[in-house]
C-alpha atoms as a PDB file:
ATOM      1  CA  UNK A   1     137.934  80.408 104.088  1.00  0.00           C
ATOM      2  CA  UNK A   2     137.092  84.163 105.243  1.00  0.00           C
ATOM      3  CA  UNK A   3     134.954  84.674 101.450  1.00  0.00           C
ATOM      4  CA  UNK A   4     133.357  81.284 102.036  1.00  0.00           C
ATOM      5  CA  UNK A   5     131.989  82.053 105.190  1.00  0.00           C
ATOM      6  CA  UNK A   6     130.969  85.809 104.175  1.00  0.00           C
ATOM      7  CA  UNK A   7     129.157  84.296 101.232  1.00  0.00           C
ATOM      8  CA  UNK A   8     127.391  80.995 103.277  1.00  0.00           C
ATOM      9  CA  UNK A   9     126.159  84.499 105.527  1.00  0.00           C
ATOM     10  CA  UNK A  10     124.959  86.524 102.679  1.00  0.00           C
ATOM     11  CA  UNK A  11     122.857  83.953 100.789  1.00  0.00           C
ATOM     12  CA  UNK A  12     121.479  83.011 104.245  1.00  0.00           C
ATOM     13  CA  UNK A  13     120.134  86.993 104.639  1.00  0.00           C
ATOM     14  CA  UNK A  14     118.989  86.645 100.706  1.00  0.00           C
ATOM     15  CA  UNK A  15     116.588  83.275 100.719  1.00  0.00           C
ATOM     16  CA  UNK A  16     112.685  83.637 101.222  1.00  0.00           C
ATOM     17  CA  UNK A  17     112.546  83.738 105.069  1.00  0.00           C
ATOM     18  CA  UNK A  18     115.591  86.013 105.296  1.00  0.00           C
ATOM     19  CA  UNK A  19     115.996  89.692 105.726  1.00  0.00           C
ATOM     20  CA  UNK A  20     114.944  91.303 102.521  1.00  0.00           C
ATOM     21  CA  UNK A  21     113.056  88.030 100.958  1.00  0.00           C
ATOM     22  CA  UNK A  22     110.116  90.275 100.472  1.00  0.00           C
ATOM     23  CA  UNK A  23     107.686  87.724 103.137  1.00  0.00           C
ATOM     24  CA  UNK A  24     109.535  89.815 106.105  1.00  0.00           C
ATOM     25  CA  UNK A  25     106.858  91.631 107.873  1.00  0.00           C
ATOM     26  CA  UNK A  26     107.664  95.833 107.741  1.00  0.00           C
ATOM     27  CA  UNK A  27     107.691  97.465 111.228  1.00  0.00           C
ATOM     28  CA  UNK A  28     104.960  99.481 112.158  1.00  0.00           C
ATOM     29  CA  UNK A  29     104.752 102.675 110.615  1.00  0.00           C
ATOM     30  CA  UNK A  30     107.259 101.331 107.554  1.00  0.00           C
ATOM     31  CA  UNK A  31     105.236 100.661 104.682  1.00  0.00           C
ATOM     32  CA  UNK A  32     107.690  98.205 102.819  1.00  0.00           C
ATOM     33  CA  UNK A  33     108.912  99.263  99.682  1.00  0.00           C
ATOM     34  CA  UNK A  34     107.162 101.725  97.226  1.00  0.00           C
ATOM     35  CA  UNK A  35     105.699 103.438 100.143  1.00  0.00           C
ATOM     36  CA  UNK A  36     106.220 106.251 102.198  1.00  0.00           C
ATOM     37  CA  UNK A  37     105.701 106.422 106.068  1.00  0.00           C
ATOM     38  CA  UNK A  38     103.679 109.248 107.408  1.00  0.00           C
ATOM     39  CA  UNK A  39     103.779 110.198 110.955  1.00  0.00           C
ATOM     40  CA  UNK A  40     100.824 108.676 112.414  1.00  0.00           C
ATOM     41  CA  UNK A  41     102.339 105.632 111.217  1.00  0.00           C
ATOM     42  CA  UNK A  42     100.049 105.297 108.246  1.00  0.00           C
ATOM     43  CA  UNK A  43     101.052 104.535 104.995  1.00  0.00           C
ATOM     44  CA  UNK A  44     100.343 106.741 102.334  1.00  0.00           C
ATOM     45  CA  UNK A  45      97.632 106.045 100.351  1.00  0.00           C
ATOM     46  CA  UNK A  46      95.747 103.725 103.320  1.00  0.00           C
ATOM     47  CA  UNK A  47      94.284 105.088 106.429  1.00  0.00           C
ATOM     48  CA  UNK A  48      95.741 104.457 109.710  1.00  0.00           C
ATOM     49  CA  UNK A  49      95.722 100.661 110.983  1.00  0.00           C
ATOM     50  CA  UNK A  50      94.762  99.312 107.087  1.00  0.00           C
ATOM     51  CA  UNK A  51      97.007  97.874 104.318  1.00  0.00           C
ATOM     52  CA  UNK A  52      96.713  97.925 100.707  1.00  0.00           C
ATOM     53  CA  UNK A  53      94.791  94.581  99.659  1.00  0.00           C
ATOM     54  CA  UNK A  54      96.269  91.398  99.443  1.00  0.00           C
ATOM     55  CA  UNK A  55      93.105  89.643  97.929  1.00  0.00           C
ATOM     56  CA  UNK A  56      92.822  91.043  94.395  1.00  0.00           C
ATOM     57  CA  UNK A  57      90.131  90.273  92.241  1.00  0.00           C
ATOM     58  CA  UNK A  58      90.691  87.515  90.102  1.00  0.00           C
ATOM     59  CA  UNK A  59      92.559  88.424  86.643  1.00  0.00           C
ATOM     60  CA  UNK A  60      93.695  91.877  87.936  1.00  0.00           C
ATOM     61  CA  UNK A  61      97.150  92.784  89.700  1.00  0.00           C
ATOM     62  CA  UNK A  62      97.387  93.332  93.270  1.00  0.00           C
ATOM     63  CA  UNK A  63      97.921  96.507  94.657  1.00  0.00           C
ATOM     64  CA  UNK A  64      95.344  98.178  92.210  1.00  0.00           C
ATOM     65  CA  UNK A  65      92.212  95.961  91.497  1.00  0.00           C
ATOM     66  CA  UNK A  66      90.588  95.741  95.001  1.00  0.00           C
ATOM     67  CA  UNK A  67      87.685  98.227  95.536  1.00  0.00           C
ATOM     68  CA  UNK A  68      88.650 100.085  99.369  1.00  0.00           C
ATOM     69  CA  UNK A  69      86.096  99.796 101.662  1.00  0.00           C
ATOM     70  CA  UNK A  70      84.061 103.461 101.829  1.00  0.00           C
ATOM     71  CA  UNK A  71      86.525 104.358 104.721  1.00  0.00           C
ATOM     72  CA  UNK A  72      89.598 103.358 103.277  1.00  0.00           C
ATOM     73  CA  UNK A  73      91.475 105.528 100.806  1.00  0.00           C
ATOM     74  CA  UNK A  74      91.005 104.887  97.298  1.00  0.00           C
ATOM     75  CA  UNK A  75      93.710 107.373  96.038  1.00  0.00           C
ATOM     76  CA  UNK A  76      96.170 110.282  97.846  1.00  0.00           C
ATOM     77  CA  UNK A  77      97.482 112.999  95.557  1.00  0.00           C
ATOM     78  CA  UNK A  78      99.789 115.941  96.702  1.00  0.00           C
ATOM     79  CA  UNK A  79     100.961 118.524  94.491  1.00  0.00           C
ATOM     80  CA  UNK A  80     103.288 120.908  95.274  1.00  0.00           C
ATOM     81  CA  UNK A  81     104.853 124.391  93.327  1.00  0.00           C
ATOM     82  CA  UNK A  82     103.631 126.459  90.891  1.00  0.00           C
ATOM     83  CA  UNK A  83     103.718 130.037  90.835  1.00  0.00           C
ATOM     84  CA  UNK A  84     103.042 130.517  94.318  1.00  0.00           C
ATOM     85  CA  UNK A  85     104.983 127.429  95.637  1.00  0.00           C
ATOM     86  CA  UNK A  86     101.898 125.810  97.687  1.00  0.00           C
ATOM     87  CA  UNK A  87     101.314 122.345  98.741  1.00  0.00           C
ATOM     88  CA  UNK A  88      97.835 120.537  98.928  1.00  0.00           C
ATOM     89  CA  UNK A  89      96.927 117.136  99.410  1.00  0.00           C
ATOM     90  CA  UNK A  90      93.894 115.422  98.159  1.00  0.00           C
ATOM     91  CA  UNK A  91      92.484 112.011  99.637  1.00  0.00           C
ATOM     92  CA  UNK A  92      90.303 110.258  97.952  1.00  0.00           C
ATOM     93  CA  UNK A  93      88.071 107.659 100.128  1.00  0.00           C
ATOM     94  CA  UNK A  94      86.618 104.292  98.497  1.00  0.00           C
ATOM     95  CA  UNK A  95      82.923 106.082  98.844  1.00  0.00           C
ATOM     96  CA  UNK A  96      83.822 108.960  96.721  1.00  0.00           C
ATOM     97  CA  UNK A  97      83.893 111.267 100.101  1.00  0.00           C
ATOM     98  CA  UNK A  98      87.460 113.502  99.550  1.00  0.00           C
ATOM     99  CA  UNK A  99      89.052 116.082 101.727  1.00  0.00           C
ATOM    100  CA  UNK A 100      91.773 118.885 100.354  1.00  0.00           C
ATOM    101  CA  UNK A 101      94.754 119.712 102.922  1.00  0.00           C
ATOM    102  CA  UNK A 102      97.192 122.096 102.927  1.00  0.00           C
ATOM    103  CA  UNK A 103     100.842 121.911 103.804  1.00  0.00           C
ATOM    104  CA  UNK A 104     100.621 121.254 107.607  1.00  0.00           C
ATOM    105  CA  UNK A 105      97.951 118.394 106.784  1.00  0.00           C
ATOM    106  CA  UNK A 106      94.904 120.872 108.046  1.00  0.00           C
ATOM    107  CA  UNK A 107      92.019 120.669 106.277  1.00  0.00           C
ATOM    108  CA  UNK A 108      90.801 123.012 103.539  1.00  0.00           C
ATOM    109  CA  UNK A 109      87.778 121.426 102.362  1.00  0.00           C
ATOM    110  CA  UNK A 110      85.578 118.363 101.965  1.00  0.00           C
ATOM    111  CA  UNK A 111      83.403 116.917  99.356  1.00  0.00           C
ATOM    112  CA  UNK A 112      81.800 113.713  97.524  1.00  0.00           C
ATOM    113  CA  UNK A 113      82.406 112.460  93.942  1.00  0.00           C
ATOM    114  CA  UNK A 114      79.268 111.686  92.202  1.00  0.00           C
ATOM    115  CA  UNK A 115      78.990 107.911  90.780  1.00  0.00           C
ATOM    116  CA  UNK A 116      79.749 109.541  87.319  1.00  0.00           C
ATOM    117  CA  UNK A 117      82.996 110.944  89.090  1.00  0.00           C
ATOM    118  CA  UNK A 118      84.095 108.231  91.257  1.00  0.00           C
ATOM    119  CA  UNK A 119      83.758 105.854  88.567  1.00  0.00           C
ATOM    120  CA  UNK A 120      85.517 108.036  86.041  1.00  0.00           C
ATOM    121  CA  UNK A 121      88.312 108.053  88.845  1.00  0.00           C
ATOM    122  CA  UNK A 122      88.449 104.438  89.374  1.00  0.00           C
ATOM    123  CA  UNK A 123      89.241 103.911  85.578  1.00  0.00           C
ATOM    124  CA  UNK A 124      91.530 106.314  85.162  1.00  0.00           C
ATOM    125  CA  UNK A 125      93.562 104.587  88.136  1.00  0.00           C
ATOM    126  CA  UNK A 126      93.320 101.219  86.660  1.00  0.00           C
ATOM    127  CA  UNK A 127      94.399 102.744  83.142  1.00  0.00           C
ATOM    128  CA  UNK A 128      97.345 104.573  85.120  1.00  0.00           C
ATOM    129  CA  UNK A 129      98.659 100.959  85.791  1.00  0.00           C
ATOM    130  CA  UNK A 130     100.886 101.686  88.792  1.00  0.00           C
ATOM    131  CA  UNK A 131     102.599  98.906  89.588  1.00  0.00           C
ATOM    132  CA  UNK A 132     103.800  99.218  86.120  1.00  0.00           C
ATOM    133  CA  UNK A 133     105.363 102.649  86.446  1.00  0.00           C
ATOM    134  CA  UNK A 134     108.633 103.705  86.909  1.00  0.00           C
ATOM    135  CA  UNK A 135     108.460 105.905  90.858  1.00  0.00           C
ATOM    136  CA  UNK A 136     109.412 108.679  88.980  1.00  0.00           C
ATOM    137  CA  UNK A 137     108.280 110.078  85.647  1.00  0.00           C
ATOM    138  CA  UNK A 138     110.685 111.994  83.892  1.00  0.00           C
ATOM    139  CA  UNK A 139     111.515 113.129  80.255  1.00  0.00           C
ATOM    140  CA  UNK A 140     109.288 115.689  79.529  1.00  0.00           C
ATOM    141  CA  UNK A 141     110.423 119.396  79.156  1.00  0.00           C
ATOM    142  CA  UNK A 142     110.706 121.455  82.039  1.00  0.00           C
ATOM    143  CA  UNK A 143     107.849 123.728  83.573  1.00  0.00           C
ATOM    144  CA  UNK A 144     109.113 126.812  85.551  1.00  0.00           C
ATOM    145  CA  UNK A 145     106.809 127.214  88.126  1.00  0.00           C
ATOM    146  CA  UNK A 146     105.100 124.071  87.535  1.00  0.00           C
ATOM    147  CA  UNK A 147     103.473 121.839  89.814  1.00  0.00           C
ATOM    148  CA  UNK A 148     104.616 118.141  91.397  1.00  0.00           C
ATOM    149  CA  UNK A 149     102.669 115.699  91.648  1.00  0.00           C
ATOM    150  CA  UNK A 150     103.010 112.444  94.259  1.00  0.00           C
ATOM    151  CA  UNK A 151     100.368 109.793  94.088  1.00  0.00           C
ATOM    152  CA  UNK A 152      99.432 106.755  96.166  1.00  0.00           C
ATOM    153  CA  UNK A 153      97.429 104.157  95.410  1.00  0.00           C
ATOM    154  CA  UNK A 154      96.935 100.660  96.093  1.00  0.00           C
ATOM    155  CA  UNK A 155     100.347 100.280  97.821  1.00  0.00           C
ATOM    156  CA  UNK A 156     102.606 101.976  94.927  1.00  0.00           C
ATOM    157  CA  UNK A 157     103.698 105.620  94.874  1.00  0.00           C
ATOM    158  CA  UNK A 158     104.702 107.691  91.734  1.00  0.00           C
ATOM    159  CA  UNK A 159     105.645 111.325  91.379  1.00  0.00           C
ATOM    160  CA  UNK A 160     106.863 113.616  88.764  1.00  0.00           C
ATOM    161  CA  UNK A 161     107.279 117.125  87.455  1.00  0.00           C
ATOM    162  CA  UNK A 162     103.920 118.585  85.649  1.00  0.00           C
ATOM    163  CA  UNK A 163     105.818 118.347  82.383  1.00  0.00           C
ATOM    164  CA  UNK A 164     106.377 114.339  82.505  1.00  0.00           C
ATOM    165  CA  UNK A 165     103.577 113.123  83.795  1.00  0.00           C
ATOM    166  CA  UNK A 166     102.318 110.526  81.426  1.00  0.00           C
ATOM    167  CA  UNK A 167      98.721 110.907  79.613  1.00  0.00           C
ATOM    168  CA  UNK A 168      97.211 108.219  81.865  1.00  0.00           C
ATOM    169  CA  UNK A 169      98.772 110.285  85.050  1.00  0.00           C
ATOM    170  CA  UNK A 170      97.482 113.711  83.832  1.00  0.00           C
ATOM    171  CA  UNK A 171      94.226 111.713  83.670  1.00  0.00           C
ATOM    172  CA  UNK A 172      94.157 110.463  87.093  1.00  0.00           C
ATOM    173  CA  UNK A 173      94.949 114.103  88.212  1.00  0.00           C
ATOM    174  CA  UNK A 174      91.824 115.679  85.634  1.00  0.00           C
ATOM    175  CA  UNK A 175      89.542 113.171  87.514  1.00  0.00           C
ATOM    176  CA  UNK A 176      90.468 114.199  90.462  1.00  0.00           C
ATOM    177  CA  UNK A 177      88.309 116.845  92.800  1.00  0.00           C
ATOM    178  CA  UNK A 178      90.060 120.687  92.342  1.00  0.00           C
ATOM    179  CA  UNK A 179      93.238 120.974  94.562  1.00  0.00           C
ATOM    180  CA  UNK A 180      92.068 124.628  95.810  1.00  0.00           C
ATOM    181  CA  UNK A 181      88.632 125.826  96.521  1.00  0.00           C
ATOM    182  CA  UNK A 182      87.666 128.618  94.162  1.00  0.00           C
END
């Protein structure tokens, strides 16, 4: 009777309206899965008070295909290591505008991508195909004092060591503004 009743209550937490059925709505400042909460309550990847889009374009994937407004974040790298062991962040905006960070999230730096760029951006994060990734890369040979690399876009994270990023990641990252001035 006892595994009866524990079962009849665990396929009522499982269904589509349950906790977990993926239609819950996330607290604020939790992302829902494949995300990571920042302190201001943001997700990564979108700018305070936004959310990835829901509306894709017709015959592409969600999460990926929907151009960000100019204010919104198109893409939000952060690599971390090397010889030096620093961390800087690079957002991306849906205008081309970016800004570099450091550790503590100040800023370092500011900038615009030129059509050329932005759209040379744009394909390499469709080619990237995130939603098809695994959240971590891994497999390729280990780089001592190499860098790691987090992304966020469109709702999906992915990170991994220098040495196993894919091709399609390393060219998300070679599109990408530098991540130190000079």
């Amino acid at each position: 009777m006892a595994a009866v009743l524990l079962g009849a209550v665990v396929l009522a937490g499982c269904g589509p309206s349950g906790s977990g059925g993926g239609d819950d709505v996330p607290p604020k400042g939790s992302g829902g899965p494949g995300t990571i909460s920042t302190s201001a309550g943001a997700t990564a990847g979108t700018s305070p008070g936004t959310s990835p889009s829901a509306d894709p374009t017709p015959g592409q994937s969600a999460g990926t295909s929907a151009v960000p407004a100019p204010g919104e974040t198109l893409v939000r790298v952060t690599r971390s290591g090397g010889f030096a062991g620093e961390t800087h962040t690079l957002v991306v905006k849906g205008d081309g505008s970016w800004s570099r960070l450091d550790a503590k999230a100040g800023a370092e730096g500011t900038g615009k991508l030129s059509e050329r760029e932005l759209a040379a951006l744009r394909t390499a994060l469709r080619e990237a195909d995130f939603p098809g990734r695994p959240r971590i890369a891994t497999g390729g040979p280990k780089i001592y004092d190499g860098f790691f690399y987090a992304f966020a876009h469109g709702g999906y994270e992915v990170a991994g060591e220098q040495g196993s990023l894919p091709p399609e990641l390393v060219r998300v990252v070679e599109a990408l503004p530098p991540f130190t001035a000079g």
